[in-house]
Protein backbone atom coordinates (compact mmCIF):
# COMPACT_ATOMS: atom_id res chain seq x y z
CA UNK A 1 166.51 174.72 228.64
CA UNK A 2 164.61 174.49 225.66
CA UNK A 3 162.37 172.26 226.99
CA UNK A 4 161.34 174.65 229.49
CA UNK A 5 161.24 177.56 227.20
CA UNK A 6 158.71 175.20 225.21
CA UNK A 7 156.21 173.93 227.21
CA UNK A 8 156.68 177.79 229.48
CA UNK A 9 155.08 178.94 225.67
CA UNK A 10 152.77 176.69 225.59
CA UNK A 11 151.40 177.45 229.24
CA UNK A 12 150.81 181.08 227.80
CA UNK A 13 149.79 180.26 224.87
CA UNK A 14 147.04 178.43 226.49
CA UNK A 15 146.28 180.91 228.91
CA UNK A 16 145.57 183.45 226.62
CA UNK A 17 143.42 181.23 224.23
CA UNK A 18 141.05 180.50 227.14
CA UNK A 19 140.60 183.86 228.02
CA UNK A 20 137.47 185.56 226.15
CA UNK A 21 138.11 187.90 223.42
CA UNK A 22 135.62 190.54 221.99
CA UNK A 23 135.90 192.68 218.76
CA UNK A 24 134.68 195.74 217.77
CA UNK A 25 132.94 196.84 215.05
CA UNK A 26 131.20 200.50 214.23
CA UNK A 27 130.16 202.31 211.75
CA UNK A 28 128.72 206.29 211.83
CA UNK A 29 127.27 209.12 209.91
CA UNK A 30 130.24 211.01 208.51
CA UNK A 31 128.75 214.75 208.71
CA UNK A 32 127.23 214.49 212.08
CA UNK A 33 128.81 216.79 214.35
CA UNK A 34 128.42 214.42 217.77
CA UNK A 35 129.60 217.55 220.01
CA UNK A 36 126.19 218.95 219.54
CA UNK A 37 123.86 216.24 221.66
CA UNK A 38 124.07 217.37 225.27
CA UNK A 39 121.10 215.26 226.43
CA UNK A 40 120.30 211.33 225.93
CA UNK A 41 117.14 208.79 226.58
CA UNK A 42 116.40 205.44 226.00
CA UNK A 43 114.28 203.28 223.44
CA UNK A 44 113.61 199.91 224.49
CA UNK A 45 115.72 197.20 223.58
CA UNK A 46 114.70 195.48 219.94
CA UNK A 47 113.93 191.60 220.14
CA UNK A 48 116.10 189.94 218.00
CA UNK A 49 114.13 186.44 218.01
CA UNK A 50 116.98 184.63 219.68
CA UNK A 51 118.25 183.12 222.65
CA UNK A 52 117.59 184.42 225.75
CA UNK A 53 120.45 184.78 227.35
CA UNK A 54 120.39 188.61 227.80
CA UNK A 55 116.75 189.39 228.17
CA UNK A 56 116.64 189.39 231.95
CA UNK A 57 117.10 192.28 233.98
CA UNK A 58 121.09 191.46 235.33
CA UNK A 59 121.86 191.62 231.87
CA UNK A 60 119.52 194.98 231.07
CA UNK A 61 121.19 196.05 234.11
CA UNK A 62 124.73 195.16 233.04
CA UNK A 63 123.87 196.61 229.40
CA UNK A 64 122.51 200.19 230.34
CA UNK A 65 124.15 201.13 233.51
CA UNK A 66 127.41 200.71 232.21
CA UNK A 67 126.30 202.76 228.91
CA UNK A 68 124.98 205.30 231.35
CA UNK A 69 128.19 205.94 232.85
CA UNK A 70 130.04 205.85 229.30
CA UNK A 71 127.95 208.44 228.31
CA UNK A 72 127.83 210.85 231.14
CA UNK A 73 131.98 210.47 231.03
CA UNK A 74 131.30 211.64 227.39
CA UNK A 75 129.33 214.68 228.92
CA UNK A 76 126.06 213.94 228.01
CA UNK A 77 122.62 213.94 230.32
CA UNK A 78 119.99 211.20 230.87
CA UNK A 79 116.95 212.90 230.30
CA UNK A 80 113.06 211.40 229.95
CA UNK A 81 112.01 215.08 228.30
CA UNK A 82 112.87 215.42 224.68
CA UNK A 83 116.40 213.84 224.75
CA UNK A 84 118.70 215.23 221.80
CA UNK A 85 119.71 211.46 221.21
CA UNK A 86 118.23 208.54 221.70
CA UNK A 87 120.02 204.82 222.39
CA UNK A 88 118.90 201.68 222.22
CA UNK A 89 120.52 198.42 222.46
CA UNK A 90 119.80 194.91 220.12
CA UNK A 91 120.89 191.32 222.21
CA UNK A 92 121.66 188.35 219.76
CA UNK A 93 122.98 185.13 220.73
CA UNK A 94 122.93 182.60 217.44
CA UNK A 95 124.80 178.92 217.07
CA UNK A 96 127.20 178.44 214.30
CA UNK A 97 129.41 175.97 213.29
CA UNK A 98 133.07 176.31 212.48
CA UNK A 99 135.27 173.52 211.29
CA UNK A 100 137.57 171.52 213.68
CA UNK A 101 141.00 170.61 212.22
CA UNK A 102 143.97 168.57 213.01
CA UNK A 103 146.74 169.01 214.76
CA UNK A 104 150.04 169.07 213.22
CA UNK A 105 152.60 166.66 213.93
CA UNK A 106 156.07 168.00 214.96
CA UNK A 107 158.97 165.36 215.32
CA UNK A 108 162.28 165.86 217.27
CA UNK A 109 165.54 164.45 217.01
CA UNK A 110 167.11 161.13 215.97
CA UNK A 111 165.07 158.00 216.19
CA UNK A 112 161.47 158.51 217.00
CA UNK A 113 158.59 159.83 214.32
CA UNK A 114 154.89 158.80 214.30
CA UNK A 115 156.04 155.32 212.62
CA UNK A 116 159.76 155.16 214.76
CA UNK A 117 161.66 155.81 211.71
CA UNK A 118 165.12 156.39 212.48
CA UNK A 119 166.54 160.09 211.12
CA UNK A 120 170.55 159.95 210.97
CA UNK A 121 170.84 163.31 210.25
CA UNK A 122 168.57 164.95 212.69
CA UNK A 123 165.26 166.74 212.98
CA UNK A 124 162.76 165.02 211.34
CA UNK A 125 160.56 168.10 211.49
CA UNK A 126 156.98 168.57 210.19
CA UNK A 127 154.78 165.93 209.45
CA UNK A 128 151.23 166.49 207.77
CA UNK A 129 149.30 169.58 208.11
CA UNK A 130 146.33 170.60 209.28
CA UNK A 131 143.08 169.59 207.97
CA UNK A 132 139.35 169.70 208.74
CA UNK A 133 138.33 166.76 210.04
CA UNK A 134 134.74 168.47 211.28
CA UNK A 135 132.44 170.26 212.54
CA UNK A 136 131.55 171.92 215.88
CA UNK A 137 129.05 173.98 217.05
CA UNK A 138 129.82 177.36 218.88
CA UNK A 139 127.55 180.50 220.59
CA UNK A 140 128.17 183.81 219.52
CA UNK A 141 126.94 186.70 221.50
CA UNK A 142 126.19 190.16 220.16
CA UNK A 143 125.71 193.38 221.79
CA UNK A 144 125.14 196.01 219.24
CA UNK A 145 124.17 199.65 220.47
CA UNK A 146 122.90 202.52 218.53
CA UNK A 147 122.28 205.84 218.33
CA UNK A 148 119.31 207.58 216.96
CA UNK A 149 119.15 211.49 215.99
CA UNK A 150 115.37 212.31 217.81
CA UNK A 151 114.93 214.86 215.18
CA UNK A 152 115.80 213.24 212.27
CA UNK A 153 114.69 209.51 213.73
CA UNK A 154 117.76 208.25 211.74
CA UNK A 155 120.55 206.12 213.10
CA UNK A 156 123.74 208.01 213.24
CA UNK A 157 125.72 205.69 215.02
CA UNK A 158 126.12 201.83 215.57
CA UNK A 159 128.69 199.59 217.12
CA UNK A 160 128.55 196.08 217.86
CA UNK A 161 130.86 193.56 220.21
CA UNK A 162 130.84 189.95 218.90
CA UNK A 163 132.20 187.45 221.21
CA UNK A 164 131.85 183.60 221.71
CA UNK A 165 129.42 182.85 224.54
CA UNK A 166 130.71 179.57 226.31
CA UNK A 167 128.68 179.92 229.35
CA UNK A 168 125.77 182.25 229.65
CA UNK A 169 126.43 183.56 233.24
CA UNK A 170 129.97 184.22 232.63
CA UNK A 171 128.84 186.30 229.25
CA UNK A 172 126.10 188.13 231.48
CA UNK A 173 129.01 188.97 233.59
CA UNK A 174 131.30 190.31 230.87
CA UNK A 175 128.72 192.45 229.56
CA UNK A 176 129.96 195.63 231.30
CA UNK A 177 133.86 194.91 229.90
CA UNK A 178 131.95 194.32 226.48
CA UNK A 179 129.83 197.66 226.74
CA UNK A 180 132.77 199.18 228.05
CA UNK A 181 134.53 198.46 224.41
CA UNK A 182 131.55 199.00 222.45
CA UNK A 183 131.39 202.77 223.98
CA UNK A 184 135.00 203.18 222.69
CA UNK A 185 134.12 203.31 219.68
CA UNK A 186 132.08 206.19 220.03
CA UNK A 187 133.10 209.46 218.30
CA UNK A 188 133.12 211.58 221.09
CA UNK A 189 135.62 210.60 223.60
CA UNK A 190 135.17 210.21 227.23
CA UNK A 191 136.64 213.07 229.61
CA UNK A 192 139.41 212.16 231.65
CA UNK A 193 138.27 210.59 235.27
């Protein structure tokens, strides 16, 4: 029974740590009263000298379509004519390198251990602990939107989704679930659908 309740915790365990995670990040002017922009337009997206991952148009596409609909749920209007707010969108994809460490050793009961030492008196628990032991190199992808008061041409409003970008097609995919949780964090909420 425990056996099964073991590796049945490991199975999910592993499930969820292949499955991508994103967080959230955003920051705002204080005093702005967001209620008050009823119309919205576009700036084009800043080059952030990195990879290109999201510069083509499925990933435009994926960006500003799903902000379009996040922001007409949120009662605004797209607009070319003197827009009361303007968005735009920055696309950075940059390597890093995180360190790789060991795994733990856990024993179990009786004779056995990494060496076969023999433990009379039962679990021989926990041996070592983890360590670095290297390097490895990993993809990040941002997607940081903003908002820019057209009368003031100051930003009033930025939030970014950070997530690790194992294979470029599959991030271009998860850009609408990404923009999705970005637009959350925007102070005016969306109606109810």
């Amino acid at each position: 029974m425990n056996k099964a309740l073991f590796f049945l915790s490991v199975t999910v365990l592993l499930i969820m740590g292949s499955c991508a995670t994103y967080n959230y990040h955003t920051t705002r002017q204080q005093s702005i009263d967001f209620y008050q922009y009823k119309t919205y337009g576009w700036l084009p997206p800043i080059d952030s000298l990195s990879k290109d991952y999201f510069t083509n148009d499925i990933a435009k596409s994926n960006i500003i379509g799903t902000a379009n609909k996040e922001l007409e749920a949120r009662g605004l209007t797209y607009t070319k004519e003197n827009p009361d707010i303007l968005f735009r969108y920055v696309a950075i994809v940059n390597n890093k390198s995180r360190l790789v460490y060991s795994s733990p050793y856990y024993g179990g009961w009786g004779w056995g251990g990494p060496w076969g030492w023999y433990r009379p008196w039962g679990f021989y628990g926990y041996y070592g602990g983890s360590y670095p032991v290297g390097k490895e190199r990993v993809r990040y992808g941002h997607i940081i939107l903003e908002a820019i008061d057209r009368s003031t041409n100051a930003v009033i409003w930025q939030a970014r989704g950070t997530g690790q970008v194992n294979i470029p097609e599959k991030a271009i995919n998860d850009l609408p679930k990404i923009v999705t949780g970005i637009m959350k964090e925007y102070p005016v909420q969306a109606r109810k659908r």
